[in-house]
C-alpha atoms as a PDB file:
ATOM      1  CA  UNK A   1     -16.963 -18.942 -40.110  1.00  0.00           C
ATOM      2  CA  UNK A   2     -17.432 -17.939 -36.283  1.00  0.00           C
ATOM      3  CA  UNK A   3     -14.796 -16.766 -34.283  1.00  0.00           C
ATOM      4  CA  UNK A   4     -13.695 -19.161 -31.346  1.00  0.00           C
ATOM      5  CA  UNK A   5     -13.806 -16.767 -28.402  1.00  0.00           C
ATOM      6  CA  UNK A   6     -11.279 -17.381 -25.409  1.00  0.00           C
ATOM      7  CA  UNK A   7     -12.321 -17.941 -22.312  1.00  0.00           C
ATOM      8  CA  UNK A   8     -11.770 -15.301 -20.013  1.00  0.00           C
ATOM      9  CA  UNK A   9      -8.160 -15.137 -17.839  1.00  0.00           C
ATOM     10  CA  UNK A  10      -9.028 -16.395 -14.007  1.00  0.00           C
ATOM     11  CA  UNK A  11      -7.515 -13.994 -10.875  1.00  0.00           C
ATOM     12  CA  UNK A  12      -4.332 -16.491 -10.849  1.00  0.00           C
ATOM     13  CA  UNK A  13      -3.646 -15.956 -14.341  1.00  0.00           C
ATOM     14  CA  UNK A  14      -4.175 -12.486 -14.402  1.00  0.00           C
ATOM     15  CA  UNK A  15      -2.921 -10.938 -11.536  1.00  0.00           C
ATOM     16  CA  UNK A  16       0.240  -9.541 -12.132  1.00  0.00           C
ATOM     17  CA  UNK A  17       3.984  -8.213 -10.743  1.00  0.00           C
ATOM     18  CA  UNK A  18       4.701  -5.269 -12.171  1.00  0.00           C
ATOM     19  CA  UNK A  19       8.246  -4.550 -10.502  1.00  0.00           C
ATOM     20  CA  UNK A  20       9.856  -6.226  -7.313  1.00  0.00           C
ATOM     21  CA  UNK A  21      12.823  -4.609  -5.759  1.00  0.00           C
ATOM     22  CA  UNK A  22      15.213  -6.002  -3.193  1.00  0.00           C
ATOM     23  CA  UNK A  23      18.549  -4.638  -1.322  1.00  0.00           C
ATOM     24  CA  UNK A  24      20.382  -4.454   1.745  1.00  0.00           C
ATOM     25  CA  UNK A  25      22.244  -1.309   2.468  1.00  0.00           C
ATOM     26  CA  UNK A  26      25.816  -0.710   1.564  1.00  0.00           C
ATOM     27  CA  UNK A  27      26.420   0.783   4.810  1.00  0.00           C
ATOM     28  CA  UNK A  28      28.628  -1.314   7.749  1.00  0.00           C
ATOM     29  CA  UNK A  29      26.971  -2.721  11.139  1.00  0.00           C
ATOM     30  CA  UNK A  30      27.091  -0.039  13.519  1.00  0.00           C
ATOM     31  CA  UNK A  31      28.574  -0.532  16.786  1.00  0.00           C
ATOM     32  CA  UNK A  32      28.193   1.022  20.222  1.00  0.00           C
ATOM     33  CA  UNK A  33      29.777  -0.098  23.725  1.00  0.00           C
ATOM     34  CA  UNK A  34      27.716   0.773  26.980  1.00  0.00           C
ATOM     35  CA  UNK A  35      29.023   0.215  30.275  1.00  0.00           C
ATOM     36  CA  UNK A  36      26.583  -2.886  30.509  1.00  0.00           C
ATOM     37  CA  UNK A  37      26.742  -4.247  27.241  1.00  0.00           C
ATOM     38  CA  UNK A  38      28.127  -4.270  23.683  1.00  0.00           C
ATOM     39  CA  UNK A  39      25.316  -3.345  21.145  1.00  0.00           C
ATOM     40  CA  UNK A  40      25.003  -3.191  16.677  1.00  0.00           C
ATOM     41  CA  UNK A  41      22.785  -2.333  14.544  1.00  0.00           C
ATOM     42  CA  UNK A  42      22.901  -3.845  11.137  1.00  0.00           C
ATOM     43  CA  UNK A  43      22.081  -2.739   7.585  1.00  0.00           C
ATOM     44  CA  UNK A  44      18.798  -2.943   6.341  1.00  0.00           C
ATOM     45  CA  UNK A  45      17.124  -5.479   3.962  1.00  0.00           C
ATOM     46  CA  UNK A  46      14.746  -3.830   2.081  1.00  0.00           C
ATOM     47  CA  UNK A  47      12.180  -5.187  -0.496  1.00  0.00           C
ATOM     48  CA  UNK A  48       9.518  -3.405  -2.325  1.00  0.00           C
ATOM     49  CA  UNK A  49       6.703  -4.387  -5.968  1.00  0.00           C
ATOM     50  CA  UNK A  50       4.107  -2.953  -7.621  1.00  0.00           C
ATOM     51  CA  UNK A  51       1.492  -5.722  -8.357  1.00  0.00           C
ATOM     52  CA  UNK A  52      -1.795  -5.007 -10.599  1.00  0.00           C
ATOM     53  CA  UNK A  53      -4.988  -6.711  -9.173  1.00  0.00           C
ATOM     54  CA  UNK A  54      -7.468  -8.121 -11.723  1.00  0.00           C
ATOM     55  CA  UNK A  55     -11.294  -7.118 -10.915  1.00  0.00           C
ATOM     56  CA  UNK A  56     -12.275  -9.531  -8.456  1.00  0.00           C
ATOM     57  CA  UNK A  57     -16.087 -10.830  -9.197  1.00  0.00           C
ATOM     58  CA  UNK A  58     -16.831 -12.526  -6.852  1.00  0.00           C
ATOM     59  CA  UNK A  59     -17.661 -10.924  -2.346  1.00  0.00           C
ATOM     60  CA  UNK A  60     -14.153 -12.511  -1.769  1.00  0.00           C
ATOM     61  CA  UNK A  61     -11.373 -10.617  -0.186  1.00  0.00           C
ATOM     62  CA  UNK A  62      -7.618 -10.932  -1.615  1.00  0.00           C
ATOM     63  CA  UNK A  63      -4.637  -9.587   0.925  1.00  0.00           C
ATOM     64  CA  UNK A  64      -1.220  -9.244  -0.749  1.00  0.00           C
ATOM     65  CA  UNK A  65       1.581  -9.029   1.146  1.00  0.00           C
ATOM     66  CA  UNK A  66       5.111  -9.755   2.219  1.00  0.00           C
ATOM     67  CA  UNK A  67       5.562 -13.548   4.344  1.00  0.00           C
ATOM     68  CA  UNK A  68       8.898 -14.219   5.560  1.00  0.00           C
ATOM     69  CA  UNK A  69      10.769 -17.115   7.669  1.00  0.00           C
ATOM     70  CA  UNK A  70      14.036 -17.932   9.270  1.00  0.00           C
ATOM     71  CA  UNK A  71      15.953 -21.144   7.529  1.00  0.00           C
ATOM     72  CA  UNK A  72      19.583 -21.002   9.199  1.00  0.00           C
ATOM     73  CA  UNK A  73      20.376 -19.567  12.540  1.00  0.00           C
ATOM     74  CA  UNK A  74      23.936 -18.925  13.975  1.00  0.00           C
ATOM     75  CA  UNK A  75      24.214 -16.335  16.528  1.00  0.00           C
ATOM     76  CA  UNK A  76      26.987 -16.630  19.583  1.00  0.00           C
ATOM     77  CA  UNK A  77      28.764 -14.916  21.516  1.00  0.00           C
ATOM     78  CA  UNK A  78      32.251 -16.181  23.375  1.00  0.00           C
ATOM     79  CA  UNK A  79      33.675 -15.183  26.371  1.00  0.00           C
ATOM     80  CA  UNK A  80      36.705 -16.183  26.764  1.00  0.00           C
ATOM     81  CA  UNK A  81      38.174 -19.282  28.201  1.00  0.00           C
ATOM     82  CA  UNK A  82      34.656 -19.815  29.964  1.00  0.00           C
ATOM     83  CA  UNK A  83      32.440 -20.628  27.039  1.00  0.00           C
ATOM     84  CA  UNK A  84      29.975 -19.148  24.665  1.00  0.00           C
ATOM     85  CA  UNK A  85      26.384 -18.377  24.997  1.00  0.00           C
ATOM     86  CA  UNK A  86      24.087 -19.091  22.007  1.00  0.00           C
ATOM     87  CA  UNK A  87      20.126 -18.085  20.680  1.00  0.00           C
ATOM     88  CA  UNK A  88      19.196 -21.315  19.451  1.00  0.00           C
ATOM     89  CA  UNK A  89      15.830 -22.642  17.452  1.00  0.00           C
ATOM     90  CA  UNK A  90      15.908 -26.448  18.811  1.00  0.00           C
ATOM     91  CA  UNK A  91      13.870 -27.442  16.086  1.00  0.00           C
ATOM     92  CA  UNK A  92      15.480 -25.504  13.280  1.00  0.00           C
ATOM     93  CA  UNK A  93      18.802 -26.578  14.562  1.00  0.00           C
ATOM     94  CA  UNK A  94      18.321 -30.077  14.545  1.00  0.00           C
ATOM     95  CA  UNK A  95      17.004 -30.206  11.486  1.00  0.00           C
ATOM     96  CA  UNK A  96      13.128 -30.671  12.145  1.00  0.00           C
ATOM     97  CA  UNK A  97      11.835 -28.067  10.705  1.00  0.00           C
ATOM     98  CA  UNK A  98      12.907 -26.381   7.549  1.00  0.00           C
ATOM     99  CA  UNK A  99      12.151 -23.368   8.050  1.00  0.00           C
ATOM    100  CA  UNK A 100      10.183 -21.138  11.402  1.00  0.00           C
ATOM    101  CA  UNK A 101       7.936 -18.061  10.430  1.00  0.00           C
ATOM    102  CA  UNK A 102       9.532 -14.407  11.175  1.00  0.00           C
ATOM    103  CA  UNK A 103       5.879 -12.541  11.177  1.00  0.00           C
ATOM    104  CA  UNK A 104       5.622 -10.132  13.834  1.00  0.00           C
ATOM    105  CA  UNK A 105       3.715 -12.136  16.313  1.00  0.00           C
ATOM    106  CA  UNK A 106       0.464 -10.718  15.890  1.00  0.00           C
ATOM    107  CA  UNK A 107      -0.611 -10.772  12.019  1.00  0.00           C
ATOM    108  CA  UNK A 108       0.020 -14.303  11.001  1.00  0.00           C
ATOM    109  CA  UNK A 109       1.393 -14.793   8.521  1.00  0.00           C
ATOM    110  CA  UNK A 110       2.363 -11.603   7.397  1.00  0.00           C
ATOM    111  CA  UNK A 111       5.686 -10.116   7.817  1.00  0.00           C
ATOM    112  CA  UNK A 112       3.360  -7.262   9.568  1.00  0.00           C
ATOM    113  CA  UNK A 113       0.392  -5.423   8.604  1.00  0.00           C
ATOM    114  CA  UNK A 114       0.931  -1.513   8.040  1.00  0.00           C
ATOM    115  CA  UNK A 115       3.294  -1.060   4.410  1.00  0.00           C
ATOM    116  CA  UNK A 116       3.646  -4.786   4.219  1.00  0.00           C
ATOM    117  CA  UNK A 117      -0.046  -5.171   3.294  1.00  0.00           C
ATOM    118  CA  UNK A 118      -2.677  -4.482   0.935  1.00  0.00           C
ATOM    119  CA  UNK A 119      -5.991  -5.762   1.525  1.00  0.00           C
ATOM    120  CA  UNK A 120      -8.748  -5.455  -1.740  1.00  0.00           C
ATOM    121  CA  UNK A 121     -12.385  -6.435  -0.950  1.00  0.00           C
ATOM    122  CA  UNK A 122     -14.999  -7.691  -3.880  1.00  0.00           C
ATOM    123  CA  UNK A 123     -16.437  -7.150  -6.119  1.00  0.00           C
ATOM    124  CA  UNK A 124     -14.600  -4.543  -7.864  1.00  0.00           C
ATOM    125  CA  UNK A 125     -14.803  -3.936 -11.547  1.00  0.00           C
ATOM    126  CA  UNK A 126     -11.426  -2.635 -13.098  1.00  0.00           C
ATOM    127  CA  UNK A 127      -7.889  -3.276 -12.350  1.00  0.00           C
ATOM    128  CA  UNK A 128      -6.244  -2.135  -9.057  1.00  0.00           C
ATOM    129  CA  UNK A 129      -1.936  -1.288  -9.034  1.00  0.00           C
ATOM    130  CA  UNK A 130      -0.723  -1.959  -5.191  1.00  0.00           C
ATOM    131  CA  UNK A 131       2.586  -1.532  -3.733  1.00  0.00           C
ATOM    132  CA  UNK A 132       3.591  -3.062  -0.676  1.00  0.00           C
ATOM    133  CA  UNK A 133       6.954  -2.903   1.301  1.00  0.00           C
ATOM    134  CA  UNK A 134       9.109  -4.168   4.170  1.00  0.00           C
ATOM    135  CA  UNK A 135      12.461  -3.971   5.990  1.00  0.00           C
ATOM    136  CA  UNK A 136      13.951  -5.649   8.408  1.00  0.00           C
ATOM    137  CA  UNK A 137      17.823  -5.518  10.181  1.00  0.00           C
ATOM    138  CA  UNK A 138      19.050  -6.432  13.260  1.00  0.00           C
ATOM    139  CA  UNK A 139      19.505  -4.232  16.424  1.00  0.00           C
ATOM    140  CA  UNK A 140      20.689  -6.424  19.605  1.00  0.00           C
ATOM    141  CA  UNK A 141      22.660  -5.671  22.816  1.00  0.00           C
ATOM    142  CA  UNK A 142      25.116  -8.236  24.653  1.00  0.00           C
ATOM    143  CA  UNK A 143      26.147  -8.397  28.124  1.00  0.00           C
ATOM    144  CA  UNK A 144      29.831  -7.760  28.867  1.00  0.00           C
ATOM    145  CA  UNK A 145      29.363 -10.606  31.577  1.00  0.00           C
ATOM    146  CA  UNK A 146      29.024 -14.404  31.209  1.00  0.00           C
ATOM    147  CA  UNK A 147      25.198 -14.690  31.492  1.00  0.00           C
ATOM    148  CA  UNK A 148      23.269 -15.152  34.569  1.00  0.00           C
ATOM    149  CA  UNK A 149      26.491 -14.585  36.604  1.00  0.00           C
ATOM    150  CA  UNK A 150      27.008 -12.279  39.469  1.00  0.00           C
ATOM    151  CA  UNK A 151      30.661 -10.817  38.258  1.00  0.00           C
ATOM    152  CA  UNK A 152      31.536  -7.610  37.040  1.00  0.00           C
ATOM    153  CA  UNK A 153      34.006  -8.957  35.208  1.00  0.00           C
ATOM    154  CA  UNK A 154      33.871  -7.992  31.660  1.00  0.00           C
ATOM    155  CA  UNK A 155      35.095 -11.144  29.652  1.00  0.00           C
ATOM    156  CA  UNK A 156      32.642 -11.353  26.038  1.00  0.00           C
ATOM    157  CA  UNK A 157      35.780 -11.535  23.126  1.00  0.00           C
ATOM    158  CA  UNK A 158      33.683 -12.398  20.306  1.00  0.00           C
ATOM    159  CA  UNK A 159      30.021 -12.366  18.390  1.00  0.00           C
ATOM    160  CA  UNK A 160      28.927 -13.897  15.464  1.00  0.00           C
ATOM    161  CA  UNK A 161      26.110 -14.159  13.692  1.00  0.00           C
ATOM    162  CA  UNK A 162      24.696 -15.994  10.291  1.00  0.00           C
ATOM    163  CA  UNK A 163      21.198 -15.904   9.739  1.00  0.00           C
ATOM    164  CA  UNK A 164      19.326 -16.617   6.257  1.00  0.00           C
ATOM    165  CA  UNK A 165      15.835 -16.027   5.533  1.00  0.00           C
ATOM    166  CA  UNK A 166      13.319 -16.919   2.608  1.00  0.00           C
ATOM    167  CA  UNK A 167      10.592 -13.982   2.098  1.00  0.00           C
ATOM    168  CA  UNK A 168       7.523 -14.606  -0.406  1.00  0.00           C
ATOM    169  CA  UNK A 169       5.522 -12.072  -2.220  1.00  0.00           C
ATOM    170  CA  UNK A 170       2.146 -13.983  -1.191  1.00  0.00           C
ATOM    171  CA  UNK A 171      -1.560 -13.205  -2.391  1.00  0.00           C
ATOM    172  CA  UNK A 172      -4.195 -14.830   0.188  1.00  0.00           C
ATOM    173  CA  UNK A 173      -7.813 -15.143  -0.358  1.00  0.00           C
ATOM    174  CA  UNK A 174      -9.036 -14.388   3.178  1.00  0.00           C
ATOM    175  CA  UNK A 175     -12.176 -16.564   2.815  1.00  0.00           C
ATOM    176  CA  UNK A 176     -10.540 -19.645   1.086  1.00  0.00           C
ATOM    177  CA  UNK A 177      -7.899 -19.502   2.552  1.00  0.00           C
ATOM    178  CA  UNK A 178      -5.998 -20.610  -0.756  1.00  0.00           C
ATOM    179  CA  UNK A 179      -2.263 -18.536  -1.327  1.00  0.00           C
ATOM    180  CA  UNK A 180      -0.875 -17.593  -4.352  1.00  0.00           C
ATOM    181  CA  UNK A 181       3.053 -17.102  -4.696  1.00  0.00           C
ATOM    182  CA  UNK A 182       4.241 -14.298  -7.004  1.00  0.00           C
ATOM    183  CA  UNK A 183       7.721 -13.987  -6.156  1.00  0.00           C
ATOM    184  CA  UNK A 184      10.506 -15.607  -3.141  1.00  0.00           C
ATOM    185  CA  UNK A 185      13.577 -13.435  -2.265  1.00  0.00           C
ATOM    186  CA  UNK A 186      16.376 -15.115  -0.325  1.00  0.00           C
ATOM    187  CA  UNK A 187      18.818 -13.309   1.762  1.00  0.00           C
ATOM    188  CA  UNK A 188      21.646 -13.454   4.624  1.00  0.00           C
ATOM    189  CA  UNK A 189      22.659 -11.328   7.508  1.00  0.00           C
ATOM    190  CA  UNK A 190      26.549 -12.009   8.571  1.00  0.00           C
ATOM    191  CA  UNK A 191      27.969 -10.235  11.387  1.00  0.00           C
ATOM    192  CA  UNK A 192      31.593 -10.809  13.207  1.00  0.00           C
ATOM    193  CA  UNK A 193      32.717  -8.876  16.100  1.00  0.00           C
ATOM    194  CA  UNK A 194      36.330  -9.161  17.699  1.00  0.00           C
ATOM    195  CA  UNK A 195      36.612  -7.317  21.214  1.00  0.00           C
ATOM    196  CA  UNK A 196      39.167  -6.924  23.416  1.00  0.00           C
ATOM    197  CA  UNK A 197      37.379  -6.744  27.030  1.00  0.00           C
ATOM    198  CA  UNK A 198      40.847  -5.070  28.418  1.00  0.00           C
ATOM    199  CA  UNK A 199      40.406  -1.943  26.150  1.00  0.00           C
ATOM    200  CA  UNK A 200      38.803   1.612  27.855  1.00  0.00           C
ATOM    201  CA  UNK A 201      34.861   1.568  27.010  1.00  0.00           C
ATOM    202  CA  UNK A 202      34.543   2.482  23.314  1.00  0.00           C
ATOM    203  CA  UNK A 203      37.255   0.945  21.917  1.00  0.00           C
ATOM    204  CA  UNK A 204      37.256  -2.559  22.315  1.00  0.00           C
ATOM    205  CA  UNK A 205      35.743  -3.968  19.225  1.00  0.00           C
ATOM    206  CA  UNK A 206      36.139  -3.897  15.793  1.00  0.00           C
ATOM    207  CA  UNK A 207      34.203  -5.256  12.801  1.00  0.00           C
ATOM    208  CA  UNK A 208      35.863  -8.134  10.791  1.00  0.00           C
ATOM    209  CA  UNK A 209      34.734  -9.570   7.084  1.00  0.00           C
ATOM    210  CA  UNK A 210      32.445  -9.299   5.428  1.00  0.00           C
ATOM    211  CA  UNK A 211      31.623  -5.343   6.689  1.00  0.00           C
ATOM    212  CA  UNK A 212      29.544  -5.792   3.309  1.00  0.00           C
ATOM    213  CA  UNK A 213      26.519  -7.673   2.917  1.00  0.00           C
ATOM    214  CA  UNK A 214      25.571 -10.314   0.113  1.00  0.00           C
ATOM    215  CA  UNK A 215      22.895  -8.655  -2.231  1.00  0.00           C
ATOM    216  CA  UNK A 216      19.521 -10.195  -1.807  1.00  0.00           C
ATOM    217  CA  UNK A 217      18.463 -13.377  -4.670  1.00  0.00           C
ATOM    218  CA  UNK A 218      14.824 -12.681  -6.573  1.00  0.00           C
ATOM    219  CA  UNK A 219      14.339 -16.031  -7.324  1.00  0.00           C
ATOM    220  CA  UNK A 220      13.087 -16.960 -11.140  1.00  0.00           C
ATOM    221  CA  UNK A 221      11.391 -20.136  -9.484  1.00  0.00           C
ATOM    222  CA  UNK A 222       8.768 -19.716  -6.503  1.00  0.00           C
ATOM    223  CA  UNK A 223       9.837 -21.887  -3.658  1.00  0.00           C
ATOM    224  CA  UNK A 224       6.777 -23.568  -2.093  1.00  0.00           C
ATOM    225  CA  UNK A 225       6.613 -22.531   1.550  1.00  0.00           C
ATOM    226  CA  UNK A 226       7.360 -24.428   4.361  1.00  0.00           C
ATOM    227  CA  UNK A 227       3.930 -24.927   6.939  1.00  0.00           C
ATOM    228  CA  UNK A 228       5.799 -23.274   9.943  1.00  0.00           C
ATOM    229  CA  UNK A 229       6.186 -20.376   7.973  1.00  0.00           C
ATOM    230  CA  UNK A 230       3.080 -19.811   7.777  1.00  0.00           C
ATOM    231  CA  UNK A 231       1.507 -20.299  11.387  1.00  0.00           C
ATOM    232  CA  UNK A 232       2.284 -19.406  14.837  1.00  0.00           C
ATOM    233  CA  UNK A 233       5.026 -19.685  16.750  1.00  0.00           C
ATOM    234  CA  UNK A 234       7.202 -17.298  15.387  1.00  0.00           C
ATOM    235  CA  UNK A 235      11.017 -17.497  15.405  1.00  0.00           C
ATOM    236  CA  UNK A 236      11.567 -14.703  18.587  1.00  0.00           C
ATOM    237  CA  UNK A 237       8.845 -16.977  20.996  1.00  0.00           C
ATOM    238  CA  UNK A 238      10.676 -20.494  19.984  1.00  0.00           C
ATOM    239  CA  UNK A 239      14.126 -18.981  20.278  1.00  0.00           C
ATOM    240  CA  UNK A 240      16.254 -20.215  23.478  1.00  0.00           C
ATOM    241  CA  UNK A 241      19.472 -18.557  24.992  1.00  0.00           C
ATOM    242  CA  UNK A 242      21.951 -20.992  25.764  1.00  0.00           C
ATOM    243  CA  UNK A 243      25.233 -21.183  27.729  1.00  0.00           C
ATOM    244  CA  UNK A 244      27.537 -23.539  26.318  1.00  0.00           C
ATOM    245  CA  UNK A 245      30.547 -23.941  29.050  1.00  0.00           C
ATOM    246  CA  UNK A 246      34.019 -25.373  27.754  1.00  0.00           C
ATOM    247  CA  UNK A 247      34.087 -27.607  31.082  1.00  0.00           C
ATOM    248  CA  UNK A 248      30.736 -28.749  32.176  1.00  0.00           C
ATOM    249  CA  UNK A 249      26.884 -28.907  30.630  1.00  0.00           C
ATOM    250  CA  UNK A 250      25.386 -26.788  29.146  1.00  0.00           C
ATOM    251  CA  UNK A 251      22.629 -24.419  30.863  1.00  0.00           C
ATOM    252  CA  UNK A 252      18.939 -22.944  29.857  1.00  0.00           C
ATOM    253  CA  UNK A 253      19.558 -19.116  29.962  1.00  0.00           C
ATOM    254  CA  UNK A 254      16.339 -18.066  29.455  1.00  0.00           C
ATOM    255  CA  UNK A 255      13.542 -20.614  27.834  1.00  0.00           C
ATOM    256  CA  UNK A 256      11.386 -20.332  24.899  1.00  0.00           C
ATOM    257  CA  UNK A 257       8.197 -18.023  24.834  1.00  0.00           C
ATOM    258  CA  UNK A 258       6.240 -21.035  23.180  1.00  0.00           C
END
């Protein structure tokens, strides 16, 4: 009796993840005071894989890579009796949009192009192992002074910041167009600040709960993404800086990019 052969695996079923890794550092936001400005840098997120290629028969081109967007956005600053100032997504604040890509601005839509990416050109006959790898933290400045007022009066008393992001392990065929998702991550930045404006310079503000971040979430399930994640603009052109008075309207800091 003849053997039934099987057909051949295609390049969806056979490419492969051989090990995804994901963390945010253990270490606490870092805080410095300047005599314009408060400033923090934040842990690191970190995510890393190993993925094995399957010979690719065809002249197509395959990029693998690391795509990530912003789904929640909190991030505000108070001052005081006078109000708060706020970066705001209009679109992913009022619900819109579900998500708004994070790529660098240049390579949509990858996170960026240099260990985030691994480009494989056809048609190549064996196997290929890749590893690709991103990071990304936080690393912002805010003005002592109620924005866009001429006062030296230092009066900022509070930050906070929530944001959450979804990042995909993505394979792209460059001429199709057509995107394969091997794995999603999910993970959240928190960051609250108390400060006392009537402290000396370099002692004024202290870092509340949590000074610990919530480990990242490899998802078992790959979460379809969202079309804004995947095109321009990116979240730092659509973002708009708000002041938010408690008596009067609020005011257009500085505008959108896009």
């Amino acid at each position: 009796m003849a053997s039934i052969q099987s057909m051949p695996k295609s390049f969806h079923e056979s490419i492969a993840v051989l090990e995804v890794n994901s963390i945010i550092d253990s270490n606490p936001s870092r805080i410095y005071e300047s005599s314009s400005a408060l400033g923090y840098t934040t842990p690191y997120f970190r995510a890393s894989t190993r993925v094995l290629v399957p010979p690719i028969a065809a002249k197509e081109t395959w990029t693998v890579g690391w795509i990530q967007a912003c789904n929640h956005m909190q991030f505000y600053s108070e001052y005081g009796e006078e109000g708060m100032s706020s970066w705001e997504i209009p679109d992913l604040r009022d619900g819109k949009i579900q998500a708004i890509s994070d790529s660098d601005g240049v390579n949509y839509p990858w996170y960026g192009n240099t260990t985030e990416t691994c480009t494989i050109v056809g048609p190549t006959k064996k196997n290929t192992e890749i590893k690709v790898s991103m990071d990304d933290n936080f690393d912002t400045s805010v003005s002592w002074n109620v924005p866009k007022r001429n006062s030296n009066l230092h009066q900022l008393t509070s930050i906070h910041r929530d944001q959450s992001f979804i990042t995909w392990l993505v394979a792209i065929n460059q001429s199709t167009r057509e995107h394969l998702i091997l794995k999603t991550i999910m993970w959240r930045m928190q960051l609250h600040i108390k400060i006392d404006p009537r402290k000396p310079l370099g002692q004024r503000a202290k870092l509340l709960k949590p000074t610990t971040q919530e480990q990242p979430q490899i998802l078992a399930k790959k979460e379809p993404i969202p079309p804004n994640a995947m095109v321009k603009p990116n979240a730092n052109d659509t973002q708009v800086l708000m002041w938010r008075p408690k008596k009067g309207k609020p005011v257009v800091v500085t505008p959108p990019k896009f």
